[in-house]
Protein backbone atom coordinates (compact mmCIF):
# COMPACT_ATOMS: atom_id res chain seq x y z
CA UNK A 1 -24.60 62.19 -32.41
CA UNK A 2 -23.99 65.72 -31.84
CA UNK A 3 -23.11 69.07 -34.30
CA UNK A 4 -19.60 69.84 -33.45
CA UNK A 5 -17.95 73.09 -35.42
CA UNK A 6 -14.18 72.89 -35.03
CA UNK A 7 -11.77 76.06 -36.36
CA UNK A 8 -9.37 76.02 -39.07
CA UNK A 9 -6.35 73.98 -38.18
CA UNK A 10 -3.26 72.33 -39.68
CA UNK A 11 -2.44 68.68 -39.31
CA UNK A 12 0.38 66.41 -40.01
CA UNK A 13 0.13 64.30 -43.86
CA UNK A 14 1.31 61.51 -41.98
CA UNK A 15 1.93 60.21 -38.19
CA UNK A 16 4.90 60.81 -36.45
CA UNK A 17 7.47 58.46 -38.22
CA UNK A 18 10.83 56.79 -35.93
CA UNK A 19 12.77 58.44 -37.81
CA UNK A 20 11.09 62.19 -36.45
CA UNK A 21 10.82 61.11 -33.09
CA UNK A 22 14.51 59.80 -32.69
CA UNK A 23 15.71 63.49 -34.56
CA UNK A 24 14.12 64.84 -31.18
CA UNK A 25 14.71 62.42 -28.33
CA UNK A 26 17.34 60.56 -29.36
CA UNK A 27 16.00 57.27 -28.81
CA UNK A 28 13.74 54.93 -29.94
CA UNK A 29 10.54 53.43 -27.82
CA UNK A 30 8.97 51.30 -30.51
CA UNK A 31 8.48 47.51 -30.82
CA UNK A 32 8.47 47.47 -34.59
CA UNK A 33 12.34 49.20 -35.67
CA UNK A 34 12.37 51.15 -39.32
CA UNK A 35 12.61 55.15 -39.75
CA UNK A 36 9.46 55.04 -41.98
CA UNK A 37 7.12 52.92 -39.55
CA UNK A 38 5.18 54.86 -37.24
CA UNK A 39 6.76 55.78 -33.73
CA UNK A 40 4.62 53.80 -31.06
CA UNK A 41 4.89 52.51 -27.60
CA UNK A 42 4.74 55.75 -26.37
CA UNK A 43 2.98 57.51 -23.69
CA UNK A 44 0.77 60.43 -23.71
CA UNK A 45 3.11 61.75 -21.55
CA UNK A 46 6.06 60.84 -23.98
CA UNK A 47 4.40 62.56 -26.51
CA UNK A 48 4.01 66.16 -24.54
CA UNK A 49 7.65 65.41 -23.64
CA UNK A 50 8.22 65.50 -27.44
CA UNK A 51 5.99 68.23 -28.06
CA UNK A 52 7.89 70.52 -25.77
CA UNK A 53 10.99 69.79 -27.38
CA UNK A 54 9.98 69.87 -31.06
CA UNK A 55 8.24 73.45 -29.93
CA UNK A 56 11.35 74.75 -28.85
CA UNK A 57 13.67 73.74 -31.57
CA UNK A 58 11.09 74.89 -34.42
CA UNK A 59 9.82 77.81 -32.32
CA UNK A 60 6.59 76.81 -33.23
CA UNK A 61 3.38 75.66 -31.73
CA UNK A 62 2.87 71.64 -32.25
CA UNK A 63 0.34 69.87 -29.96
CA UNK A 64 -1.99 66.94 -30.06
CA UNK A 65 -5.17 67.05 -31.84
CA UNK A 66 -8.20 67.23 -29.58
CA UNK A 67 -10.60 64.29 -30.07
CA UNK A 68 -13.32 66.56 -32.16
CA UNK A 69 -10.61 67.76 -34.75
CA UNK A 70 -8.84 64.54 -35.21
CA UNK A 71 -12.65 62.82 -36.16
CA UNK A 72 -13.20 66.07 -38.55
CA UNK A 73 -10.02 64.98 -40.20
CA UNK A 74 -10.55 61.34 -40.35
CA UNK A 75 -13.97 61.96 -41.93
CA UNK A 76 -12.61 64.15 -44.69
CA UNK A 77 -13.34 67.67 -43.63
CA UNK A 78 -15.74 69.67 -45.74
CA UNK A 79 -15.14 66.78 -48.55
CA UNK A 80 -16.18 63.83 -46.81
CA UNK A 81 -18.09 61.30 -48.66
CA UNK A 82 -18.97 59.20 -45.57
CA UNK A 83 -17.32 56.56 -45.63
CA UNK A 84 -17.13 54.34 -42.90
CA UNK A 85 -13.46 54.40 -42.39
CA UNK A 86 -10.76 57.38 -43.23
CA UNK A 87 -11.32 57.29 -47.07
CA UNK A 88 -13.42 54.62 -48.12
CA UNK A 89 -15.86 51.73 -47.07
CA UNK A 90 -13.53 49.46 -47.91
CA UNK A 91 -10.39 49.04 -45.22
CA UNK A 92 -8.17 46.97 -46.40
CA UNK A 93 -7.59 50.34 -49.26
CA UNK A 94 -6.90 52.77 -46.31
CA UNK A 95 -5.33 50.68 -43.77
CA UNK A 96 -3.36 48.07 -41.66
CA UNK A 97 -5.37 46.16 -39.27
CA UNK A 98 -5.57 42.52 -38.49
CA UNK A 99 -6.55 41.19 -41.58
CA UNK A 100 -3.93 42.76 -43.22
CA UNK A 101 -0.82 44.10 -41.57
CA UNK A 102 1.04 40.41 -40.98
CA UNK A 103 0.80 41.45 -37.10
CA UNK A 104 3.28 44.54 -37.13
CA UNK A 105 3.07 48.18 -38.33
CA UNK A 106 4.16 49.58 -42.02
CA UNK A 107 5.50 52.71 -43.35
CA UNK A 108 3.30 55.22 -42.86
CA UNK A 109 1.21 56.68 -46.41
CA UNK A 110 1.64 52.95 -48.10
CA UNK A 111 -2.07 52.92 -48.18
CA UNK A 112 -4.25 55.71 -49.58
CA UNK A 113 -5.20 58.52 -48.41
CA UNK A 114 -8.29 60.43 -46.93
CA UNK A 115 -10.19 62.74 -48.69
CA UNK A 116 -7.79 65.51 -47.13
CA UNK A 117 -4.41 63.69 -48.28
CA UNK A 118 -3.89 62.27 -45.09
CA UNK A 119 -2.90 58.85 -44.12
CA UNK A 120 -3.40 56.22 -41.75
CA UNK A 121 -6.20 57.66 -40.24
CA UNK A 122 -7.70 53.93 -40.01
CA UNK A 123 -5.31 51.57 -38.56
CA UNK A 124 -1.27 50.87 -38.38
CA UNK A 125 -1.27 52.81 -34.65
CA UNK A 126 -3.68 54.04 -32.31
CA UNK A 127 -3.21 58.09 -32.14
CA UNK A 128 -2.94 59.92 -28.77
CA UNK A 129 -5.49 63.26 -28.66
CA UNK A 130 -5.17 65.75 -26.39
CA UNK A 131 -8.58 64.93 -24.46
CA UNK A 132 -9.25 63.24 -21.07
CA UNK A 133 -11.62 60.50 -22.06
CA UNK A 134 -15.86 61.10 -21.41
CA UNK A 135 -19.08 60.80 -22.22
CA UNK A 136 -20.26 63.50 -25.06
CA UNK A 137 -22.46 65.98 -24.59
CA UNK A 138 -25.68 66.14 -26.75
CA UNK A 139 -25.81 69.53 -27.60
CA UNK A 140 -23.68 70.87 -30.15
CA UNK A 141 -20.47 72.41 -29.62
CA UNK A 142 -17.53 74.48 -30.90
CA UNK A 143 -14.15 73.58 -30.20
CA UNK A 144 -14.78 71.03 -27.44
CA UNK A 145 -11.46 69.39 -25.35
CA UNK A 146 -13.37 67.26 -23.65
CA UNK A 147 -13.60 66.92 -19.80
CA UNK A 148 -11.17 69.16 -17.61
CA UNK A 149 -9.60 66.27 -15.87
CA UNK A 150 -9.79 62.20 -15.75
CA UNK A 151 -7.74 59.15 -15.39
CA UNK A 152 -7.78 58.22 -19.31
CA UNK A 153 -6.85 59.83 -22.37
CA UNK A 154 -8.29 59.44 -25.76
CA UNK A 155 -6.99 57.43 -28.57
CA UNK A 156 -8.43 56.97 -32.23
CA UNK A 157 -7.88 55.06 -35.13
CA UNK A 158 -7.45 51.21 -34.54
CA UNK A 159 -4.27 49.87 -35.09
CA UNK A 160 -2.49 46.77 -36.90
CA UNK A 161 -3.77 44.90 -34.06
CA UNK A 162 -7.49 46.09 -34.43
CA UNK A 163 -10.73 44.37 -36.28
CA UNK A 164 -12.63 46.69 -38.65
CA UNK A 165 -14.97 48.07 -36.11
CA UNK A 166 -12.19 49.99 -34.10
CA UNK A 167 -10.63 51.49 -37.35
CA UNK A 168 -14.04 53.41 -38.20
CA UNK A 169 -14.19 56.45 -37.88
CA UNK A 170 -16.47 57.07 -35.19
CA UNK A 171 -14.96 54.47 -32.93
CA UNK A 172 -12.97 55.96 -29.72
CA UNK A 173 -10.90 54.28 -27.23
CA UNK A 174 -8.70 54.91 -24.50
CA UNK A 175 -5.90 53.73 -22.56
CA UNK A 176 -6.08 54.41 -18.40
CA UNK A 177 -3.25 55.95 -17.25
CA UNK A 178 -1.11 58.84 -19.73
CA UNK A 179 1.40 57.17 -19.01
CA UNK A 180 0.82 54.01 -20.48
CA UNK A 181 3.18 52.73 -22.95
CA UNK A 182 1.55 50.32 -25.75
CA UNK A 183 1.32 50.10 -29.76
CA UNK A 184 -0.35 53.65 -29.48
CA UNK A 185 1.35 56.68 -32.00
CA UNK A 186 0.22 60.46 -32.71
CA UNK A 187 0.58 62.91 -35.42
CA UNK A 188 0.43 66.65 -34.47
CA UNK A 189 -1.57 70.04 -35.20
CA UNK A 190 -1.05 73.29 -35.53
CA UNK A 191 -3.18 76.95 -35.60
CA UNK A 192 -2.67 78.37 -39.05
């Protein structure tokens, strides 16, 4: 455990739906089909692809959350009540995972919120950040992207696939290459 102070930041209600990413690239990657399920089965390279392109049409400044900002979400911001998972010690209220989710993803927001209004923190996809994967540091930080290079890039959340110990919170993951295509989504950021 470290202190970590991240700045003021914007970040999407929900992750990034079919539906969005089909608007943008005109296809669709995922296993699971539906305009309300989450977009998965893309890479992290996919998803800068994506990026670029949404960034250009909107003429704004989308990217990836980095690792820190995406756990100061999950835990609720300034109004976390610690819970274990993204809004409350009890997953099956917050999310899909492998007790629950039939073996496939769901709409994204059909399960509460976080203490922020967002969704899906815990479980239905695993969420790209923007950070190479490594070890923390134990001193506290501000605004930390994690190490400069790697071979892996972070992913949080757990998934429909996951127990209840990779949809906490605090749990991190990778995959090993970015551009590794599995049941792994995103949902973006942006400066306000």
């Amino acid at each position: 455990s470290h202190r970590v102070t991240v700045s003021s930041f914007y970040m999407s209600k929900y992750e990034i739906t079919q539906k969005q990413w089909v608007e943008i690239m005109g296809s669709n990657p995922s296993y699971f089909k539906g305009d309300n399920l989450p977009v998965e089965k893309v890479s992290w390279e996919d998803v800068q692809d994506f990026i670029r392109k949404l960034n250009l049409k909107t003429g704004k400044q989308y990217r990836l959350p980095t690792e820190a900002e995406w756990e100061y979400a999950a835990r609720g911001g300034t109004k976390s009540k610690g819970y274990k998972y993204s809004g409350s010690n009890t997953l099956s209220n917050v999310a899909w995972y492998d007790d629950n989710s039939g073996r496939e993803t769901h709409p994204v927001g059909s399960k509460f919120p976080n203490e922020l209004g967002l969704y899906d923190m815990s479980g239905n996809v695993w969420e790209w950040c923007g950070d190479w994967y490594g070890d923390y540091g134990s001193s506290a930080q501000t605004n930390p992207t994690g190490p400069s290079s790697g071979a892996s890039r972070v992913n949080r959340g757990g998934s429909w696939f996951s127990d209840a110990r990779d949809c906490r919170v605090s749990s991190r993951s990778y995959y090993f290459y970015p551009t590794y295509r599995i049941h792994v989504g995103f949902r973006l950021v942006s400066r306000p």
